[in-house]
Protein backbone atom coordinates (compact mmCIF):
# COMPACT_ATOMS: atom_id res chain seq x y z
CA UNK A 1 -110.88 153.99 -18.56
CA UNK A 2 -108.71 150.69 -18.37
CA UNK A 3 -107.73 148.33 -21.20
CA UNK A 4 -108.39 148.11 -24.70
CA UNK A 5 -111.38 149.14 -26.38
CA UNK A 6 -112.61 147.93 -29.62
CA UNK A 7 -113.34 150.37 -32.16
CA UNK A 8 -114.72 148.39 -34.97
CA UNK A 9 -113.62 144.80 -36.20
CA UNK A 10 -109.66 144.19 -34.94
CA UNK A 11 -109.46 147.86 -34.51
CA UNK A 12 -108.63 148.49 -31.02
CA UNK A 13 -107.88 151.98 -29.16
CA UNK A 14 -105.94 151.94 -25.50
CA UNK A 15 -106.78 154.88 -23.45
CA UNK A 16 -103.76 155.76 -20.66
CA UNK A 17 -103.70 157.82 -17.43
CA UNK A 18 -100.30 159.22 -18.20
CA UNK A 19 -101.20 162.53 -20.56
CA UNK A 20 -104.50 160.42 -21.37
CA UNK A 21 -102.83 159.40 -23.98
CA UNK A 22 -104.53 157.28 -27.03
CA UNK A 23 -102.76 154.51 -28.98
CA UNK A 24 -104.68 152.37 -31.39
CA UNK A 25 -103.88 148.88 -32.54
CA UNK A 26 -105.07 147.41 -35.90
CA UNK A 27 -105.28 143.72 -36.39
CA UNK A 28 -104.91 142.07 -39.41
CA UNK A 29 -103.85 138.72 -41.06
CA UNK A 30 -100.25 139.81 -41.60
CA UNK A 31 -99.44 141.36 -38.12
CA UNK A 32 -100.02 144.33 -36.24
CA UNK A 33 -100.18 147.92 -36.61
CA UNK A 34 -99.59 150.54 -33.84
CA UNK A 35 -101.07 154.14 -33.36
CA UNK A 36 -98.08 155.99 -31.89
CA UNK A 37 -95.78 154.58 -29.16
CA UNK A 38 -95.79 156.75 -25.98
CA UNK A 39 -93.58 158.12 -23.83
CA UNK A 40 -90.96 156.48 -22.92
CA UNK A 41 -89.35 152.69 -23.24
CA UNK A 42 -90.99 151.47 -20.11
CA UNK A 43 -93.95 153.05 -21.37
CA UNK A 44 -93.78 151.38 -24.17
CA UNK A 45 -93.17 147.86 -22.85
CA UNK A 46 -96.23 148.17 -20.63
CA UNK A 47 -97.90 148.80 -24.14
CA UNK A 48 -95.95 145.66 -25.01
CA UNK A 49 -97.38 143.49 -22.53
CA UNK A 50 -100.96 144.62 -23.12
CA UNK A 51 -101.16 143.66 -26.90
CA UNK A 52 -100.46 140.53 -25.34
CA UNK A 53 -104.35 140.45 -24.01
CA UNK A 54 -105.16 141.36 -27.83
CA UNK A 55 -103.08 139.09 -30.08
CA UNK A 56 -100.07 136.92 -30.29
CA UNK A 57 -99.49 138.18 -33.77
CA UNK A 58 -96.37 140.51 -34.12
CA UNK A 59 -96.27 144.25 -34.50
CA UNK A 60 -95.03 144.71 -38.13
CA UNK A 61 -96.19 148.08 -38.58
CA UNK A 62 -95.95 151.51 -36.44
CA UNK A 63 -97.24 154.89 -37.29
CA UNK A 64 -95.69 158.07 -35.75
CA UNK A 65 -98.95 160.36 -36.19
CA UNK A 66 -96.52 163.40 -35.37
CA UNK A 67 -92.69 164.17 -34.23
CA UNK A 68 -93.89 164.64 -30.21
CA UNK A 69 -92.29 163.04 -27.57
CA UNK A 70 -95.03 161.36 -25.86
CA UNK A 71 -96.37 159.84 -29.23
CA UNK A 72 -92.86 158.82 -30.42
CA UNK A 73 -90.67 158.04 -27.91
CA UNK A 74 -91.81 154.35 -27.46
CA UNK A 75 -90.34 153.25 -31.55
CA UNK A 76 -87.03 151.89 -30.03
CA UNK A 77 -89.32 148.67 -28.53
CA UNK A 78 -90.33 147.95 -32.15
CA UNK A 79 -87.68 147.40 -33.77
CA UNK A 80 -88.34 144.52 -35.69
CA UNK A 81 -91.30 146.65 -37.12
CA UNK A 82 -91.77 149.21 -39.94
CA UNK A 83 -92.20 153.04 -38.74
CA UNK A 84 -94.04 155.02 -40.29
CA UNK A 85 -94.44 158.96 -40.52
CA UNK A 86 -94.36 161.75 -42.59
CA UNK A 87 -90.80 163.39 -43.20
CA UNK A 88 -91.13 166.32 -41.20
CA UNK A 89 -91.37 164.08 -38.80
CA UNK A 90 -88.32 162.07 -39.25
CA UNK A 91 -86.58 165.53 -40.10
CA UNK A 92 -87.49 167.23 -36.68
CA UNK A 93 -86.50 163.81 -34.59
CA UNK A 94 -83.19 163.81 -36.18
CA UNK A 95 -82.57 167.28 -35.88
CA UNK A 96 -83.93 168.33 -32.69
CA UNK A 97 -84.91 165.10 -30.97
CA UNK A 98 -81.72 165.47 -28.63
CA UNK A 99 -82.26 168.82 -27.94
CA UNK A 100 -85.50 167.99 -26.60
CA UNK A 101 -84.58 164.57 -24.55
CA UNK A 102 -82.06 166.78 -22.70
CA UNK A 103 -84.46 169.67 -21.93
CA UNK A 104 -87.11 166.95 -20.78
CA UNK A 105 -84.20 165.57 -18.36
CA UNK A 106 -83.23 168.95 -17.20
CA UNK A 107 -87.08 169.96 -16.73
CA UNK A 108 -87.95 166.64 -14.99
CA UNK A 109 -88.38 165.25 -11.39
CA UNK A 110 -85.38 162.27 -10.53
CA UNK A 111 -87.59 159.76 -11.38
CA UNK A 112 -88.66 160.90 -14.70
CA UNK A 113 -85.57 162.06 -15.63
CA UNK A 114 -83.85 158.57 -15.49
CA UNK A 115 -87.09 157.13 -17.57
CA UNK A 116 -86.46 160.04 -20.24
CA UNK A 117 -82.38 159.28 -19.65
CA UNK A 118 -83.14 155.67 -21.53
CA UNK A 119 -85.07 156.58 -24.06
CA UNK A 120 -83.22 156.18 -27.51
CA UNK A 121 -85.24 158.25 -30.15
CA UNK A 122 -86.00 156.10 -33.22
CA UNK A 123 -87.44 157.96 -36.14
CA UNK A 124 -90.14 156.97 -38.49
CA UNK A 125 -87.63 154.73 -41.17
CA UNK A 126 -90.66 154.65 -44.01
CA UNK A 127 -92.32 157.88 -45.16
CA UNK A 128 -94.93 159.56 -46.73
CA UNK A 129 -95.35 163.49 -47.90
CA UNK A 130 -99.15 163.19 -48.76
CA UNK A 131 -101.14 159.56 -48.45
CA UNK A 132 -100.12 156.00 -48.43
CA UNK A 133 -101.74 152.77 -48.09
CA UNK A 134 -100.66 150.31 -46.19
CA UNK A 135 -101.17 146.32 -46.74
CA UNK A 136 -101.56 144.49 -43.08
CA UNK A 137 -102.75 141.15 -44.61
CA UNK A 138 -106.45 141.32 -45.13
CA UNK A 139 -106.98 144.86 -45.25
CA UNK A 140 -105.40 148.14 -46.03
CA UNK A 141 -104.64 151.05 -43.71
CA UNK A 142 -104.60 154.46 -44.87
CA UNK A 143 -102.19 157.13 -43.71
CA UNK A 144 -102.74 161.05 -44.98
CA UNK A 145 -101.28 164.21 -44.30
CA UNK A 146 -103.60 167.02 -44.89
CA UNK A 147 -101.73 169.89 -44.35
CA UNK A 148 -100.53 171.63 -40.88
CA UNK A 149 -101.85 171.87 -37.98
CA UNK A 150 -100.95 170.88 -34.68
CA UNK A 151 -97.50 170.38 -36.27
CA UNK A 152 -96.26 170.16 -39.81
CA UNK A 153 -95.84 166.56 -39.79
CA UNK A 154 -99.64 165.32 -38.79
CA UNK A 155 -101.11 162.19 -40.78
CA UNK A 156 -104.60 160.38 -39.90
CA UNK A 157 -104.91 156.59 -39.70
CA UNK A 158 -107.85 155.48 -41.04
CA UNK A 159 -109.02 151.44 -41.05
CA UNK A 160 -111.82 151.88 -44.01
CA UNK A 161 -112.94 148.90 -43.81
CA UNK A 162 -114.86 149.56 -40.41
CA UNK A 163 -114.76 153.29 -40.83
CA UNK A 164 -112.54 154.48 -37.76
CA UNK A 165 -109.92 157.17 -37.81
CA UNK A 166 -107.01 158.31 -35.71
CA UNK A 167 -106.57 161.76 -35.82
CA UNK A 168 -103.30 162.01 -33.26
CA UNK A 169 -103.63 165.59 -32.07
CA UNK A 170 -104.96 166.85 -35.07
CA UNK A 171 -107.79 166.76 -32.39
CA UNK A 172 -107.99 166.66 -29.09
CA UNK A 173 -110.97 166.03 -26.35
CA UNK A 174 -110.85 167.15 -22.69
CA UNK A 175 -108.14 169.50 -22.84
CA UNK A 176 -107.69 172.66 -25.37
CA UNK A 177 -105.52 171.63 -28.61
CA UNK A 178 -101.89 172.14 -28.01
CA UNK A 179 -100.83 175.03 -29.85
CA UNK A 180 -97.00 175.01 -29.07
CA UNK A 181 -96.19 173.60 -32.55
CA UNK A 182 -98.70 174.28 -35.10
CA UNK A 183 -100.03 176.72 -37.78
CA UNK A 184 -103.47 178.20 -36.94
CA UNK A 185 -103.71 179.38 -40.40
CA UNK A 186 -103.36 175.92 -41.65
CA UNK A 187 -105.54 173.75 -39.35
CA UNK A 188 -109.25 174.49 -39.91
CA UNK A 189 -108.41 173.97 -43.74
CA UNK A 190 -106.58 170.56 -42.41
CA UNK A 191 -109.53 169.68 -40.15
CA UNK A 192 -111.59 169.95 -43.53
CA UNK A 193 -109.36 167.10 -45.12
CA UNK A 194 -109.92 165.38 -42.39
CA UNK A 195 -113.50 165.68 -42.07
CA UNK A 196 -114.16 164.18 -46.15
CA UNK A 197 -112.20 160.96 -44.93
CA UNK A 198 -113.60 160.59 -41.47
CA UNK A 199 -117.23 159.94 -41.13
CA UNK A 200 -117.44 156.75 -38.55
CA UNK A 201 -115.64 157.24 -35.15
CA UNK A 202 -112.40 159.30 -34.62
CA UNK A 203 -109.50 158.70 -32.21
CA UNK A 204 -108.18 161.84 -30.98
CA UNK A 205 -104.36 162.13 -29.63
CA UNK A 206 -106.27 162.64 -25.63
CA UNK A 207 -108.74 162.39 -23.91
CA UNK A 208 -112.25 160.28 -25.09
CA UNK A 209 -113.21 158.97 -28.85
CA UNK A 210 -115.42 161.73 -30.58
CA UNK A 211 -117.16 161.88 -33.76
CA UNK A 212 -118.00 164.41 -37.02
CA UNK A 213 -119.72 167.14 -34.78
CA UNK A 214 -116.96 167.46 -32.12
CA UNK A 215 -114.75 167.53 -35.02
CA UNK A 216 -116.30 170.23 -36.69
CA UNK A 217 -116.72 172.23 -33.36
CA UNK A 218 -113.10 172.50 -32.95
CA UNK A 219 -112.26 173.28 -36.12
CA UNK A 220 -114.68 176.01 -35.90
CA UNK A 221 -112.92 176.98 -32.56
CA UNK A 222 -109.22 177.24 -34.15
CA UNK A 223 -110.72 178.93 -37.58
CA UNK A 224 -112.33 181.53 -35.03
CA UNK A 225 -108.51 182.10 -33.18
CA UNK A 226 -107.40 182.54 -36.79
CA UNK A 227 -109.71 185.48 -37.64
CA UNK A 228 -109.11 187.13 -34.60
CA UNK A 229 -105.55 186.55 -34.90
CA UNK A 230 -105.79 188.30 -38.88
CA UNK A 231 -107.77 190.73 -37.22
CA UNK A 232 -105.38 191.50 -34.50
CA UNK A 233 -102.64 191.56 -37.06
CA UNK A 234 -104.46 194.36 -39.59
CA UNK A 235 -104.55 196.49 -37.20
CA UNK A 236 -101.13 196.19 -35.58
CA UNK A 237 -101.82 194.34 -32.25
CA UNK A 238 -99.84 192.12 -30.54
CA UNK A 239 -101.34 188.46 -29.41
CA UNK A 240 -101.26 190.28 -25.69
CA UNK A 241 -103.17 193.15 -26.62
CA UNK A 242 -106.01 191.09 -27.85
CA UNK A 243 -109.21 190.97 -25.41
CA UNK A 244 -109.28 187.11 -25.42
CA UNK A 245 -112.49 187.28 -22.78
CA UNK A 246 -114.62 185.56 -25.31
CA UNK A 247 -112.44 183.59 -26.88
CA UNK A 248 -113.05 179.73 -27.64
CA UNK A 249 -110.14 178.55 -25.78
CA UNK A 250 -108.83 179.52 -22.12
CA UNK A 251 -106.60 182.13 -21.98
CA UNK A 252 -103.21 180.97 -21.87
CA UNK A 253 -104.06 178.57 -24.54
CA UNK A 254 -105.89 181.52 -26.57
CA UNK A 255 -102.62 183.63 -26.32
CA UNK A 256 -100.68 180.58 -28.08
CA UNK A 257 -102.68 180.53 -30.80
CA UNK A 258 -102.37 183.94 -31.24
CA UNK A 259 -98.56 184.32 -31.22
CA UNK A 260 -98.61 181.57 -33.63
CA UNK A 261 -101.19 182.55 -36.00
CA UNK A 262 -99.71 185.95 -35.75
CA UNK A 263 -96.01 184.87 -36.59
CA UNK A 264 -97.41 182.95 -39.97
CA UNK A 265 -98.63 186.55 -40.91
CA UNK A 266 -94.93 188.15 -40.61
């Protein structure tokens, strides 16, 4: 998919080849809002250019859906522009954002490296610990974090006014949820506050826009690693001595989940 697609009414949704990687943009009278940043600065002044095609009103608003580098590392080409995220987020990006950069350097091809060599990590500057509402002008935007899941720091993005909501990687479609950061545990229970709030279309972190039933598949999916990961864990197995055959998720993305799960249970 190329260019921007539109959602609902100045709600817009950008679809990219790199990671397949979604970033939303919300019109309103004040200015703009942006869905996550990408990668990268060049990354992020491509994004630049193509709000161009949308709008010649400014970005005044950005929202950080979670601390990851490939939603996040874009902020530095806002800066005239409020960030927004939840504090774990700003917390992990100060603390560990470094750490990170130089392991993405060290891990990358020349190229790359240079593009992740620029990058100055911004974190979110205005935060929230549970909800918020945001004023764009002519209509409010609200952010929410319902608990852990992919990470600790996940919020949703919801335009109410035409009923769409961006769920960062809270969800994802076309690939297995990424299970390197999150809570198992935690999730379905999140994916339950997310599924009161969203009942029109939902923008998942990748891959294509999906609605209430995908959403409750996956949660279903993860709430399934869970129990087998409790189960595992009552009767002294390891996440590798699990028969993950028939799990819902690949294996190598099954024997995340479990590790994690696992660890929350001591």
């Amino acid at each position: 998919m190329t260019g921007w697609q539109e959602l609902g009414d100045g709600v817009f949704r950008r679809r990219y080849e790199s990671l397949d990687l979604n970033v939303g943009a919300v019109i309103g009278a004040g200015g703009v809002l942006i869905v996550d940043t990408r990668a990268s600065h060049r990354q992020a002044r491509e994004l630049v250019r193509e709000l161009k095609l949308l709008t010649d009103l400014p970005v005044r608003r950005v929202v950080n859906t979670h601390f990851h580098w490939d939603h996040c590392w874009g902020n530095a080409l806002f800066g005239d522009a409020e960030i927004w995220g939840h504090r774990r987020c700003r917390e992990v990006l100060v603390e560990r954002g470094e750490d990170v950069k130089a392991a993405m350097i060290d891990q990358s091809r020349p190229a790359q490296a240079e593009e992740f060599g620029e990058v100055q990590i911004v974190p979110p500057d205005h935060l929230l610990t549970v909800s918020r509402s945001i004023d764009i002008g002519d209509r409010l935007v609200h952010l929410r974090h319902h608990g852990r899941g992919h990470t600790d720091s996940d919020i949703t993005v919801t335009v109410a006014d035409c009923d769409v909501t961006f769920a960062g990687d809270l969800l994802e479609q076309g690939a297995p949820p990424s299970f390197g950061d999150s809570f198992p545990l935690d999730w379905p229970e999140t994916l339950d506050g997310l599924l009161e709030i969203a009942t029109g279309t939902i923008v998942p972190g990748h891959g294509d826009v999906v609605d209430r039933a995908f959403a409750t598949t996956q949660r279903d999916q993860i709430a399934e690693m869970a129990s087998m990961a409790r189960e595992a864990h009552a009767n002294g197995a390891s996440a590798e001595e699990v028969d993950v055959a028939h799990a819902p998720f690949p294996e190598p993305y099954a024997r995340l989940a479990l590790r994690r799960a696992i660890s929350q249970l001591g």
